[in-house]
Each structure stands twice: as structure tokens, then as C-alpha cells.
Protein backbone atom coordinates (compact mmCIF):
# COMPACT_ATOMS: atom_id res chain seq x y z
CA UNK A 1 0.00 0.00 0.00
CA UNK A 2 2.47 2.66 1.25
CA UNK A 3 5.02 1.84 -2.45
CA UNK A 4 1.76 2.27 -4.38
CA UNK A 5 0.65 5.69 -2.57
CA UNK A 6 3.88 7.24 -3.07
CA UNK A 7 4.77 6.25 -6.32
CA UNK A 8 1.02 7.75 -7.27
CA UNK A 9 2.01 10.95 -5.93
CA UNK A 10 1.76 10.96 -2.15
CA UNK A 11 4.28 12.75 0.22
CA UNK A 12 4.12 9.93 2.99
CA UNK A 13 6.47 10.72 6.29
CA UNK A 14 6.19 8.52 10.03
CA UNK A 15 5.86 10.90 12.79
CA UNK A 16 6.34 8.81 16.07
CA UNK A 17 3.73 6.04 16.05
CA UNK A 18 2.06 7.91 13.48
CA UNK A 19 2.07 9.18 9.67
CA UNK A 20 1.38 11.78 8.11
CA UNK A 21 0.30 12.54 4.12
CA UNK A 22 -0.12 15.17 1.66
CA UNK A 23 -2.47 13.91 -1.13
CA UNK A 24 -1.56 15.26 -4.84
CA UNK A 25 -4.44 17.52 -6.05
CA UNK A 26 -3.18 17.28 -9.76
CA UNK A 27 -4.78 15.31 -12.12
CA UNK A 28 -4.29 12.34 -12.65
CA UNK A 29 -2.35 11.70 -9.33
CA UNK A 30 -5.35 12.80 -7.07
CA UNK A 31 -7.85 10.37 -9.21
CA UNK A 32 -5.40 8.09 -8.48
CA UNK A 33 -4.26 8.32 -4.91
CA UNK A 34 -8.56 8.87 -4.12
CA UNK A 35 -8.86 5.08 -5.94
CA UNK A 36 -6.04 3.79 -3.60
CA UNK A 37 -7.58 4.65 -0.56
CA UNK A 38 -11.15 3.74 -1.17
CA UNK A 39 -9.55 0.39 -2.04
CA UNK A 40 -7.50 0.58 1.17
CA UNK A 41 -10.26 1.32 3.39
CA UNK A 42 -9.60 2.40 6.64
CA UNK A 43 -5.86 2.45 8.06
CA UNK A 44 -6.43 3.58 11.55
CA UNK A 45 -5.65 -0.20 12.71
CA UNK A 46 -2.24 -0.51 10.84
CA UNK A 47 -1.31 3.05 11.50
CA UNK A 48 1.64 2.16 13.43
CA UNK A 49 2.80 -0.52 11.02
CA UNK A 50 2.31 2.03 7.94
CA UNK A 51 4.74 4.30 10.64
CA UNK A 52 7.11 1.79 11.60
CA UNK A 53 7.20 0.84 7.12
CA UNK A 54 7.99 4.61 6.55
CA UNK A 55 10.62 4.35 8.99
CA UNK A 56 12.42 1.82 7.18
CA UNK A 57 12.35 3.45 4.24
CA UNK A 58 14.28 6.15 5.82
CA UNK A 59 10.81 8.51 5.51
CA UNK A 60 10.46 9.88 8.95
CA UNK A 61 10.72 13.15 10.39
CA UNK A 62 12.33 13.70 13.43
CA UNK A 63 10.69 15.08 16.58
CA UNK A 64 13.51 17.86 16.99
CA UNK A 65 11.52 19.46 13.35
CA UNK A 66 8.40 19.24 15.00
């Protein structure tokens, strides 16, 4: 889920136990992204797993920005 959101456009970054996400609001990316998540349904359950994914990746923002 989290390779197929960014690659469609999505600025994805872990924040603690959490994530944050800027949806694109060109066309076609926000079509896109908008299909994605319907598909995905709701994330609140896997929102630290999506967090701890971003992580990996090397996508997080530390708390010192905050």
C-alpha cells in the first residue's frame, strides 16, 4: 500500500507512532491516490505498522523538526 501511494504521488512521512500525508491535487495523481484509498479502506488499525514501514524506508521526520 504505502510503495503504491507514493509512487502515485503521495508525500508519505512517520511521525512517532504515526504518519502523516499530503495527497496530490493534480490530475491524474489525485484520481489516483482517491482510488487507492477507497480500495485501502480504513488504516487507523495498521497506523503504526504504515509508521514503523515509513521508517524503514528512511521517511520519517524527526521530533527535533516538529
Amino acid at each position: 500500500m504505502v510503495h503504491r501511494l507514493l509512487d502515485a504521488g503521495c508525500d508519505m512521512w512517520a511521525i512517532r507512532n504515526g504518519y502523516v500525508m499530503n495527497e496530490p491535487s493534480q490530475e491524474p495523481h489525485a484520481s489516483i491516490v482517491q482510488r487507492l484509498l477507497d480500495e485501502f479502506g480504513p488504516r487507523s488499525h495498521v497506523r503504526e505498522h504504515i509508521a514503523a514501514y515509513l521508517t524503514q524506508l528512511g521517511r520519517n521526520l524527526d521530533e527535533e523538526l516538529l
